[in-house]
N, C-alpha and C. Protein backbone atom coordinates (compact mmCIF):
# COMPACT_ATOMS: atom_id res chain seq x y z
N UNK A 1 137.62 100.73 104.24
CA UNK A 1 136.76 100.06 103.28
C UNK A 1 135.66 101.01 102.82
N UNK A 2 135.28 101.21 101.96
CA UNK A 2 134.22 102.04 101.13
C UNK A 2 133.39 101.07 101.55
N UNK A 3 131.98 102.17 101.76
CA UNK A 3 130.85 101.49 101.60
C UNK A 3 130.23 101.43 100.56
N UNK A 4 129.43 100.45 100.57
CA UNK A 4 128.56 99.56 99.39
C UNK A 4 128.10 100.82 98.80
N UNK A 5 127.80 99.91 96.95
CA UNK A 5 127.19 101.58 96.91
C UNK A 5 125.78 100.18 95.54
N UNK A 6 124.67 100.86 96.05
CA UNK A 6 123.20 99.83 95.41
C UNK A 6 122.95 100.87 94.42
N UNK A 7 122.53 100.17 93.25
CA UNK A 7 121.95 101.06 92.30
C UNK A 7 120.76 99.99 91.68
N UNK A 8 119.49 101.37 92.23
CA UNK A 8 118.00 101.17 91.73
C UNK A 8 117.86 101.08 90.46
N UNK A 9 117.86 100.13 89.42
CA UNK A 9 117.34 99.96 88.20
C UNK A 9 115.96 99.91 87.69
N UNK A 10 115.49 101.02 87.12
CA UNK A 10 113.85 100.84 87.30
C UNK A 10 113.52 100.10 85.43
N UNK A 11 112.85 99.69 85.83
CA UNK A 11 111.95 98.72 84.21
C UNK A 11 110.64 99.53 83.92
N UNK A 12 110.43 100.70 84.54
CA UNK A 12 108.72 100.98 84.16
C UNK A 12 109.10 102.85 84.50
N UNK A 13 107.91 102.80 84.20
CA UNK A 13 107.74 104.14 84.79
C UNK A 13 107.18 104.77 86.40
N UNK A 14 108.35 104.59 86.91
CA UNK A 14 108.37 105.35 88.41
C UNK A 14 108.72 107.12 88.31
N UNK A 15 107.82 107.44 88.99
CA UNK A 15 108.15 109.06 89.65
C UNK A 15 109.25 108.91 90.02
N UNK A 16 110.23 110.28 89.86
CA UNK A 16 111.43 110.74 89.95
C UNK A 16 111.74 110.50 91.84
N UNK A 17 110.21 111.61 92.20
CA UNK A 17 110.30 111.67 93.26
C UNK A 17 110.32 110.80 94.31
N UNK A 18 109.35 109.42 93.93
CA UNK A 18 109.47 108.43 94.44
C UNK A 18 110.36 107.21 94.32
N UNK A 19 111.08 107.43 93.13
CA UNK A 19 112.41 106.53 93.44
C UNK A 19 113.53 107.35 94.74
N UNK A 20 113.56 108.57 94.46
CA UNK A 20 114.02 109.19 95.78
C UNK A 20 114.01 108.89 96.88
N UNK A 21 112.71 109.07 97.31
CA UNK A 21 112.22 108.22 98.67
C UNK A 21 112.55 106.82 98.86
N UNK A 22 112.93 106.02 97.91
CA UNK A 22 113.13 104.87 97.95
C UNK A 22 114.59 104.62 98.31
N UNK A 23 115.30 105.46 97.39
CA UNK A 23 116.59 106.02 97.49
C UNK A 23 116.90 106.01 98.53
N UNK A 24 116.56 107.34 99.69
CA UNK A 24 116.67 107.79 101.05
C UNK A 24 116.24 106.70 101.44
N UNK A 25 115.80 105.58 101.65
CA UNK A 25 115.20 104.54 102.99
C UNK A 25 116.39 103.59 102.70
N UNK A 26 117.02 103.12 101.31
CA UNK A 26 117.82 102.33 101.19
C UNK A 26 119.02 102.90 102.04
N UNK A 27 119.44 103.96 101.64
CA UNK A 27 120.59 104.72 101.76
C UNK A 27 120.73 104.61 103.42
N UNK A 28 119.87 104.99 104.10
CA UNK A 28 119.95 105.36 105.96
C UNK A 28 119.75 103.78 106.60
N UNK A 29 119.03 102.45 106.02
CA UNK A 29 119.04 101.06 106.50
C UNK A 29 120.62 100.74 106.43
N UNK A 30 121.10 101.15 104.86
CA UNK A 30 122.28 99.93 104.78
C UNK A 30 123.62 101.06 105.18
N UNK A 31 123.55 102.31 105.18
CA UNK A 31 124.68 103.70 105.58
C UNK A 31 125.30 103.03 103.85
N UNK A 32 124.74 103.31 102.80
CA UNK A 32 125.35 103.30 101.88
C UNK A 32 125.05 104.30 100.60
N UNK A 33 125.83 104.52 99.79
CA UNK A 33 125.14 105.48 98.44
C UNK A 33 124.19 105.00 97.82
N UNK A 34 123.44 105.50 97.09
CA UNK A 34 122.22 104.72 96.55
C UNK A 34 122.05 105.73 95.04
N UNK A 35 122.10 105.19 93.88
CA UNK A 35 121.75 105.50 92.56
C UNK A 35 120.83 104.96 91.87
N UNK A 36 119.73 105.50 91.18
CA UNK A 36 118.97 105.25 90.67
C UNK A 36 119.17 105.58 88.57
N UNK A 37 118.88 104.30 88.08
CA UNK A 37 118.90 105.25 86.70
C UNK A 37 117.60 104.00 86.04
N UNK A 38 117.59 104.59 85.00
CA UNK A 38 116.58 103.84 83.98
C UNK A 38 116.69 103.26 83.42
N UNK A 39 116.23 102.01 82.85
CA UNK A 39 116.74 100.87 82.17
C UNK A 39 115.06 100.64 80.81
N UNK A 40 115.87 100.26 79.92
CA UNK A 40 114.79 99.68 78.53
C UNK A 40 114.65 98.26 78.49
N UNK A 41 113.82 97.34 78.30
CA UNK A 41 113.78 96.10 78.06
C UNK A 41 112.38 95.59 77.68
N UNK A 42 112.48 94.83 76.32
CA UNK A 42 111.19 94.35 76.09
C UNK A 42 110.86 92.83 77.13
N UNK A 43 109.91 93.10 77.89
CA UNK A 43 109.90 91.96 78.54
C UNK A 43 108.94 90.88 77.97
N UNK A 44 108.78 90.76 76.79
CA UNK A 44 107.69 90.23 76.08
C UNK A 44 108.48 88.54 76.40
N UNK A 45 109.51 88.53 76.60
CA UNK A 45 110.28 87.41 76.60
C UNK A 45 110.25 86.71 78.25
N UNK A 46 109.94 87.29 78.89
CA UNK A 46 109.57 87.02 80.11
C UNK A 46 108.32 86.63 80.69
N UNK A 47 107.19 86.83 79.97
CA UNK A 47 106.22 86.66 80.33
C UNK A 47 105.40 85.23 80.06
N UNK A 48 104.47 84.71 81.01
CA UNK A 48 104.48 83.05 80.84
C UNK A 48 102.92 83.53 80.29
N UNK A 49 102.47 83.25 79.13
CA UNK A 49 100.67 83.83 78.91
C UNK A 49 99.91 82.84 79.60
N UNK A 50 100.14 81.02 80.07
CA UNK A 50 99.40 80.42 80.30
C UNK A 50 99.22 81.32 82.17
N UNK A 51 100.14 81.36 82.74
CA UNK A 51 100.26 82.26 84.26
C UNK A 51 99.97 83.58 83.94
N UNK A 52 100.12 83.91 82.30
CA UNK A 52 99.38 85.52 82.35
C UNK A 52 100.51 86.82 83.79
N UNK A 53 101.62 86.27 84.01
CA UNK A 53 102.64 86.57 84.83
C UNK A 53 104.21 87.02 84.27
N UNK A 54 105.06 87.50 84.80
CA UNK A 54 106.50 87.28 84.17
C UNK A 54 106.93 86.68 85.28
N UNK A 55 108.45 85.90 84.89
CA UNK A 55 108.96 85.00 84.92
C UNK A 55 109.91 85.45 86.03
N UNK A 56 110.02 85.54 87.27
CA UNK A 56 110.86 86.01 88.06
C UNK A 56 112.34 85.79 87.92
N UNK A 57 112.61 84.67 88.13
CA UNK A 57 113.95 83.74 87.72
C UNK A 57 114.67 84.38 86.43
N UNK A 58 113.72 84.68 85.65
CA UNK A 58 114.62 84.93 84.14
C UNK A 58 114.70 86.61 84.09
N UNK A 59 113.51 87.27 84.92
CA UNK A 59 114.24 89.04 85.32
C UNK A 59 115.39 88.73 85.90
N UNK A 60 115.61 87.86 87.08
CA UNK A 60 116.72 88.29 87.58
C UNK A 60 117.84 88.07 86.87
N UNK A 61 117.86 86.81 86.10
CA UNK A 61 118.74 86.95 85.54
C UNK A 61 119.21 87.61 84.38
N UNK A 62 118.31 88.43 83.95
CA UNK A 62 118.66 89.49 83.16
C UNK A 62 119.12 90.67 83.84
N UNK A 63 118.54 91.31 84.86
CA UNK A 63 119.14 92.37 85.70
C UNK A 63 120.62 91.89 86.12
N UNK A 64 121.07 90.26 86.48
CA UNK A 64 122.38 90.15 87.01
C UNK A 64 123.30 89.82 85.45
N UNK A 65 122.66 90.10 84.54
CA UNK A 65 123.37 90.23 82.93
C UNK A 65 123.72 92.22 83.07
N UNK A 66 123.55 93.07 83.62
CA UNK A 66 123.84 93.85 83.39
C UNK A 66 125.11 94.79 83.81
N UNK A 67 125.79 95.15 83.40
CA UNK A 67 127.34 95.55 83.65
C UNK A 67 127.14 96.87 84.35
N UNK A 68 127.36 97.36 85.25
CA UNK A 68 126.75 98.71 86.49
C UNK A 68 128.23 98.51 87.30
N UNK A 69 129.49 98.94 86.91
CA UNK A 69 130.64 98.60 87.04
C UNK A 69 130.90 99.51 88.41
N UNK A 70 129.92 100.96 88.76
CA UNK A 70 130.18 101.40 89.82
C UNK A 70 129.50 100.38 91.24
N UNK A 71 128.29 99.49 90.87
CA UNK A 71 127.91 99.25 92.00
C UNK A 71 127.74 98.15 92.12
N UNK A 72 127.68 97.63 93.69
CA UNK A 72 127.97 96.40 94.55
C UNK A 72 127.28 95.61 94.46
N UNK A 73 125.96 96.10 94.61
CA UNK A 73 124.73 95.76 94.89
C UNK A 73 123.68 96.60 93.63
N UNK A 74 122.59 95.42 92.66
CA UNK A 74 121.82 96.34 91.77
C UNK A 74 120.19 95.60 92.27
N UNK A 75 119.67 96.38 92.04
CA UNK A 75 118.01 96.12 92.30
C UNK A 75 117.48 96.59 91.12
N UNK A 76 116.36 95.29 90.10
CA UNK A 76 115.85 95.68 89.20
C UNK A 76 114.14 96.09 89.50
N UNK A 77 113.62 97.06 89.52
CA UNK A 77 112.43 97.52 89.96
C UNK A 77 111.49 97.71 88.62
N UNK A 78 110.32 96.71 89.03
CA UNK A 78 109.05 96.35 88.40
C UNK A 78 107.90 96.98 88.53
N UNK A 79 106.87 96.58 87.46
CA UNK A 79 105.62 97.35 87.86
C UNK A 79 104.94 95.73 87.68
N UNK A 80 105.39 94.62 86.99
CA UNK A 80 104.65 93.70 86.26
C UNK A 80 104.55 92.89 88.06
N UNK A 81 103.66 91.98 87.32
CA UNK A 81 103.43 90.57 88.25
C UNK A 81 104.29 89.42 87.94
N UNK A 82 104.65 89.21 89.13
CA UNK A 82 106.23 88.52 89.34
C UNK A 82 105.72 87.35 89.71
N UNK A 83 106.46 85.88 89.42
CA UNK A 83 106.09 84.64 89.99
C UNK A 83 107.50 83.82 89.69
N UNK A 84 107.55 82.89 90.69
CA UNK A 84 108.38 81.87 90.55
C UNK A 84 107.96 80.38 90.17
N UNK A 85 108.60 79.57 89.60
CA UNK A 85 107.60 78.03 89.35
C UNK A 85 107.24 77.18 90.47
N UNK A 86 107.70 77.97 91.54
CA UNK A 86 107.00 77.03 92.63
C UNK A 86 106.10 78.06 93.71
N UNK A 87 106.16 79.02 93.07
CA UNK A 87 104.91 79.80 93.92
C UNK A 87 104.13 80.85 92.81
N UNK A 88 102.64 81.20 93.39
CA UNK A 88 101.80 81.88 92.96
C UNK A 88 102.29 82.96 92.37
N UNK A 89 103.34 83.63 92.94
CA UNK A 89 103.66 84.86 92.93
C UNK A 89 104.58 85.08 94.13
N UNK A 90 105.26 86.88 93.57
CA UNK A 90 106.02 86.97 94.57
C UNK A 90 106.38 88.81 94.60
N UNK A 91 107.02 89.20 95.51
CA UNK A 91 107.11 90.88 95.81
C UNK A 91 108.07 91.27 95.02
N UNK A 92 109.28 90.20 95.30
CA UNK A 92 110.61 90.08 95.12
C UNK A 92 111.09 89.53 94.89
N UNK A 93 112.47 88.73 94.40
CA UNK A 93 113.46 87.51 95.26
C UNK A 93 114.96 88.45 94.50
N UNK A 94 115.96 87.51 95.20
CA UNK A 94 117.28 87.96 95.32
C UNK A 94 118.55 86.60 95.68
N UNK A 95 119.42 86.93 94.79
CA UNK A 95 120.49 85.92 94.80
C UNK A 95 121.41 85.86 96.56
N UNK A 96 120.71 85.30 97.44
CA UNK A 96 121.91 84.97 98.93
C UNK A 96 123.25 85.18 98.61
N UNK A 97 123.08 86.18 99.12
CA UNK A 97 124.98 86.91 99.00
C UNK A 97 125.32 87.14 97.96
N UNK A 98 124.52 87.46 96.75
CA UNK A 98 125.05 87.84 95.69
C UNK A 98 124.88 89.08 95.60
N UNK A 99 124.78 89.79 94.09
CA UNK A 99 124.79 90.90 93.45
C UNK A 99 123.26 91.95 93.07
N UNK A 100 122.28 91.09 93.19
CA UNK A 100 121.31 91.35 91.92
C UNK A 100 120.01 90.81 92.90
N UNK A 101 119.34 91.83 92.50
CA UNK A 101 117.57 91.18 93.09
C UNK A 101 116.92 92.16 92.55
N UNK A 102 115.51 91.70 92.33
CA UNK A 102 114.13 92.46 91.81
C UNK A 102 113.10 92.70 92.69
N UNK A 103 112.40 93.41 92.42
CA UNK A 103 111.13 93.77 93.03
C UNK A 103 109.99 94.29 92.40
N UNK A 104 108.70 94.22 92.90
CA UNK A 104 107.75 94.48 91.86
C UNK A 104 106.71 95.01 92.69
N UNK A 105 106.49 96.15 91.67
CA UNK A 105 105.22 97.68 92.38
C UNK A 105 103.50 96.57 92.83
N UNK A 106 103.48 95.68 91.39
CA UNK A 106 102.53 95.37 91.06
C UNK A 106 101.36 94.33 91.99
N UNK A 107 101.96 93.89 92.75
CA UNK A 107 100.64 93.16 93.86
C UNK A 107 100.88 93.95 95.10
N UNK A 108 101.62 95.71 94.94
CA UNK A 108 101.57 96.42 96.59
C UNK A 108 100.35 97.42 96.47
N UNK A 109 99.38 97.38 95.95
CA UNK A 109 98.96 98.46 96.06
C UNK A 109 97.66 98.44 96.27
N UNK A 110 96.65 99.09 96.92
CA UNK A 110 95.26 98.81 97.35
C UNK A 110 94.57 98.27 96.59
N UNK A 111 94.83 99.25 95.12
CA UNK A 111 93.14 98.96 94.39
C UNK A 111 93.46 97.44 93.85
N UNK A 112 94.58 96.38 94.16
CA UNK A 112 94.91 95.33 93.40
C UNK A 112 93.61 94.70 94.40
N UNK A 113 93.43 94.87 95.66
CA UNK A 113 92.39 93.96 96.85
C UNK A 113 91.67 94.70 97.13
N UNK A 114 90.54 95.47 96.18
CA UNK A 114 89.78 96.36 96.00
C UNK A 114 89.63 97.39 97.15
N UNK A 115 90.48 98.14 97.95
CA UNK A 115 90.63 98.89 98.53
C UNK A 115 91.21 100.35 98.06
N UNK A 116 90.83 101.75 98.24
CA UNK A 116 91.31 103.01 98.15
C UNK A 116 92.28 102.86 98.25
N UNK A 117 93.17 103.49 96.95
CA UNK A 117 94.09 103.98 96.89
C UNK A 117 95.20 104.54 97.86
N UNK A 118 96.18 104.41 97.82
CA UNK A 118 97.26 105.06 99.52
C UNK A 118 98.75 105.02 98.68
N UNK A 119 98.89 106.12 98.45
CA UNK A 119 100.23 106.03 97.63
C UNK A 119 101.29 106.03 98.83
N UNK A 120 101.02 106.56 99.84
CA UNK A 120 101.94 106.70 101.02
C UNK A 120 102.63 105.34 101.41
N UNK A 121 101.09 104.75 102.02
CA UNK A 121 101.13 103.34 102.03
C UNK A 121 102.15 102.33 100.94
N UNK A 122 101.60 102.67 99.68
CA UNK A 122 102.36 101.90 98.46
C UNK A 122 103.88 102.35 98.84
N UNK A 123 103.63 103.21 98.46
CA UNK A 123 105.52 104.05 99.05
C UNK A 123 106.06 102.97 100.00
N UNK A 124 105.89 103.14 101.18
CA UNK A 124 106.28 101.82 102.09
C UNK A 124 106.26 100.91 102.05
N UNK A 125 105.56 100.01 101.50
CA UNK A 125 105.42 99.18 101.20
C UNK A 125 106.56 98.28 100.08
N UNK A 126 106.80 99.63 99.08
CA UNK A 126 107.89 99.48 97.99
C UNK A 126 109.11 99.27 98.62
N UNK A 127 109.87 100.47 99.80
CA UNK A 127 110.71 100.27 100.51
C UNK A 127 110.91 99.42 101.42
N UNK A 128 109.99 98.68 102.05
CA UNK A 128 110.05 97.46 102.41
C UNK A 128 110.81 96.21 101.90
N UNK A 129 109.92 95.99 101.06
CA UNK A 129 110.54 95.11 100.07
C UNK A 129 111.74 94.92 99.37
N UNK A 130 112.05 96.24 99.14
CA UNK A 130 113.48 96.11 98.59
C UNK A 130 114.44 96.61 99.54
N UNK A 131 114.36 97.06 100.69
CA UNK A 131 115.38 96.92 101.91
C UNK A 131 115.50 95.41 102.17
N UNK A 132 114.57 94.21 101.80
CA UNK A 132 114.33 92.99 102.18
C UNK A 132 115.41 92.20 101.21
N UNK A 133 114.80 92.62 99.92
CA UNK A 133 115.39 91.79 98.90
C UNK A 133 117.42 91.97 99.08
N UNK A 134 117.45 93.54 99.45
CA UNK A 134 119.13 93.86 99.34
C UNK A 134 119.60 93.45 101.35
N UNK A 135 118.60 92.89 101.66
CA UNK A 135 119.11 92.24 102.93
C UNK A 135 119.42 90.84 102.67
N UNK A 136 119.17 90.25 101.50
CA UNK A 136 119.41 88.78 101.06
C UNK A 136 120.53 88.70 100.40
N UNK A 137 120.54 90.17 99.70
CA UNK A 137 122.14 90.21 98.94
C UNK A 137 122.98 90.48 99.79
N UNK A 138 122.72 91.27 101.08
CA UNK A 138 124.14 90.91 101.68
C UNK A 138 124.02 89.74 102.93
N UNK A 139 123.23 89.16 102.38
CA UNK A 139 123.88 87.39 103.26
C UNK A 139 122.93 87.09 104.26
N UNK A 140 121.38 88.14 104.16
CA UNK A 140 120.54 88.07 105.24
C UNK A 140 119.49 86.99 105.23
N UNK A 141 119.17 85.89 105.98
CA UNK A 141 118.32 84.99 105.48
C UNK A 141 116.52 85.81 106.40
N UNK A 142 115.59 85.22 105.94
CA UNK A 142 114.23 85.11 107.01
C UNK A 142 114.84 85.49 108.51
N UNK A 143 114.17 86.29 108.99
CA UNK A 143 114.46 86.13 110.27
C UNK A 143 113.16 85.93 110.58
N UNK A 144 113.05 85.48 112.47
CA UNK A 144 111.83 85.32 112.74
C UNK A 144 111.56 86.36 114.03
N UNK A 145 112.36 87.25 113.96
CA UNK A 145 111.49 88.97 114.70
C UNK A 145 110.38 89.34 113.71
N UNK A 146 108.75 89.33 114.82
CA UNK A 146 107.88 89.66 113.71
C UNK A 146 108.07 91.08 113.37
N UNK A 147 108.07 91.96 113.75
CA UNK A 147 108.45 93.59 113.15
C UNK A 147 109.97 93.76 112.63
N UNK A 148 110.79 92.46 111.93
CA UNK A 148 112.23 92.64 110.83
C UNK A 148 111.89 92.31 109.75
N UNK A 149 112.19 93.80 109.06
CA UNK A 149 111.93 93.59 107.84
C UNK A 149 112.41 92.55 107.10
N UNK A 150 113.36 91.81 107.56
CA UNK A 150 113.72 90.68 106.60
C UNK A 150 112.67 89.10 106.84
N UNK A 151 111.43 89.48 108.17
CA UNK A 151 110.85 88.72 108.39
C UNK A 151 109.84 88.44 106.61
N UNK A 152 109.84 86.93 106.26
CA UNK A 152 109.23 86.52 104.83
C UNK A 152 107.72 87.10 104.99
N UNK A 153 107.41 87.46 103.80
CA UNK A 153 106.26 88.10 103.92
C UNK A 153 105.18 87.71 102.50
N UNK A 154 104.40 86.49 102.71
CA UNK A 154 103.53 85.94 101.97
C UNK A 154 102.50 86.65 101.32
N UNK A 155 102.05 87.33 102.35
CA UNK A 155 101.08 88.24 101.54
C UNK A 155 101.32 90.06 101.93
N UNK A 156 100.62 90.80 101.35
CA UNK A 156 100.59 91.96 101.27
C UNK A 156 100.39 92.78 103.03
N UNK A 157 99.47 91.95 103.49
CA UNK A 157 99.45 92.12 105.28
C UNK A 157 100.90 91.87 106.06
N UNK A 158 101.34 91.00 105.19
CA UNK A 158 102.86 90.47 106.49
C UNK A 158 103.78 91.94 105.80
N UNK A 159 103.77 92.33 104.36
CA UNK A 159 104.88 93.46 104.86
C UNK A 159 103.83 94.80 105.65
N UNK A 160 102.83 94.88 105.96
CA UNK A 160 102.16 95.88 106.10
C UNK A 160 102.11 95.96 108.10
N UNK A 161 102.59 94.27 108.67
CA UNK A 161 102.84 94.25 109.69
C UNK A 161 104.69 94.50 110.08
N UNK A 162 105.51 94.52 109.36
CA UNK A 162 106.97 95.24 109.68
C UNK A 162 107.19 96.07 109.39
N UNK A 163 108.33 96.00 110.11
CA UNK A 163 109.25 97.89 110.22
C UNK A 163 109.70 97.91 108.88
N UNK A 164 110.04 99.10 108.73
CA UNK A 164 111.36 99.39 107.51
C UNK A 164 112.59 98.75 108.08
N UNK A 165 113.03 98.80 108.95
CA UNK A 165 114.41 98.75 109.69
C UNK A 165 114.58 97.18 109.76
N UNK A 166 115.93 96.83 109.99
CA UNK A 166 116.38 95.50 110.39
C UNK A 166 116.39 95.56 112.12
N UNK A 167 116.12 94.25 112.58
CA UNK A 167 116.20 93.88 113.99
C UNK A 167 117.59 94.05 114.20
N UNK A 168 117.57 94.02 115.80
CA UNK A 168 119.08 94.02 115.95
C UNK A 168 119.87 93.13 116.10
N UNK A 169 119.53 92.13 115.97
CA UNK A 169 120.04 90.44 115.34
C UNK A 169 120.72 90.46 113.96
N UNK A 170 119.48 91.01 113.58
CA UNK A 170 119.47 90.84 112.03
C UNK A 170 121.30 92.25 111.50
N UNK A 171 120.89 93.63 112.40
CA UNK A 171 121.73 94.49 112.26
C UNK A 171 122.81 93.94 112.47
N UNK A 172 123.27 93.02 113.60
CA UNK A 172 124.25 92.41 114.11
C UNK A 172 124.88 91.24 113.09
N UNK A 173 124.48 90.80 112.79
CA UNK A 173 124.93 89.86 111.86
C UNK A 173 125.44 90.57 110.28
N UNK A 174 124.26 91.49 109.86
CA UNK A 174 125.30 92.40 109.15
C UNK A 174 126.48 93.27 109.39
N UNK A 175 126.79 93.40 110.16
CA UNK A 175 127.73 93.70 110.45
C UNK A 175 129.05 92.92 110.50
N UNK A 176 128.75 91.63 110.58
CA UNK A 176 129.97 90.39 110.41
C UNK A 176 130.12 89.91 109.32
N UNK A 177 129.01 90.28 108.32
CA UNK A 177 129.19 89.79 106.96
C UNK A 177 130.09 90.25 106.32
């Protein structure tokens, strides 16, 4: 069986170098290939002005509108502020066992909770999240190990308290999927 192969779809302007890094953390969690390319989209159509937010639900389903015929698994990567209609906001979300999930730069980063800058930090933080979101695409629900990354993470502290890595529950069960 070939392994999975995820391709990073970015919506904004990310460093080369740091989709890389993002690249490499996906690639060594799931032992799979990992491609990154660039994508255009006016998101003017996404955005709610009364929430002053975009529309999570309707990225994704535009990222799972897109034809990426080499890969298994696609991740659409944000800079905007993401929300769903039943929550404030959100990092991420992703279709359970499907194809397609998003993620968003835009509530990881210090100066959003008036704190110095930490691109390192942000860095991790990014890979977090979307090792999380492509742990939902392949069939991973919440776990409740507090240091698994697939543990839900409400605010900006809960991913800043987990690993990059999956538990070994969590590893274990992927593996039967």
């Amino acid at each position: 069986m070939n392994p999975p192969t995820i391709t990073l779809v970015s919506f904004g302007r990310f460093d080369k170098g740091f989709l890389e890094k993002i690249s490499e953390a996906v690639a060594v969690e799931y032992n799979c290939l990992v491609s990154s390319k660039d994508a255009r989209a006016d998101l003017t159509g996404f955005f709610d002005p009364i929430r002053r937010q975009y529309n999570g639900d309707k990225l994704l389903r535009e990222v799972d509108t897109m034809d990426i015929p080499e890969s298994t698994k696609t991740i659409g990567l944000f800079s905007v502020d993401l929300f769903i209609p039943i929550l404030t906001y959100i990092f991420g979300q992703a279709q359970l066992g499907g194809r397609t999930g998003i993620a968003s730069l835009y509530r990881l980063s210090n100066e959003r909770y008036g704190m110095i800058n930490d691109d390192a930090l942000l860095t991790e933080r990014f890979k977090k999240e979307i090792i999380h979101e492509i742990g939902h695409l392949f069939g991973l629900i919440h776990c409740h190990t507090p240091t698994c990354v697939m543990r839900s993470s409400t605010y900006v502290e809960d991913i800043d308290q987990k690993e990059i890595h999956l538990c070994s529950k969590c590893r274990t069960e992927l593996g039967t999927i």
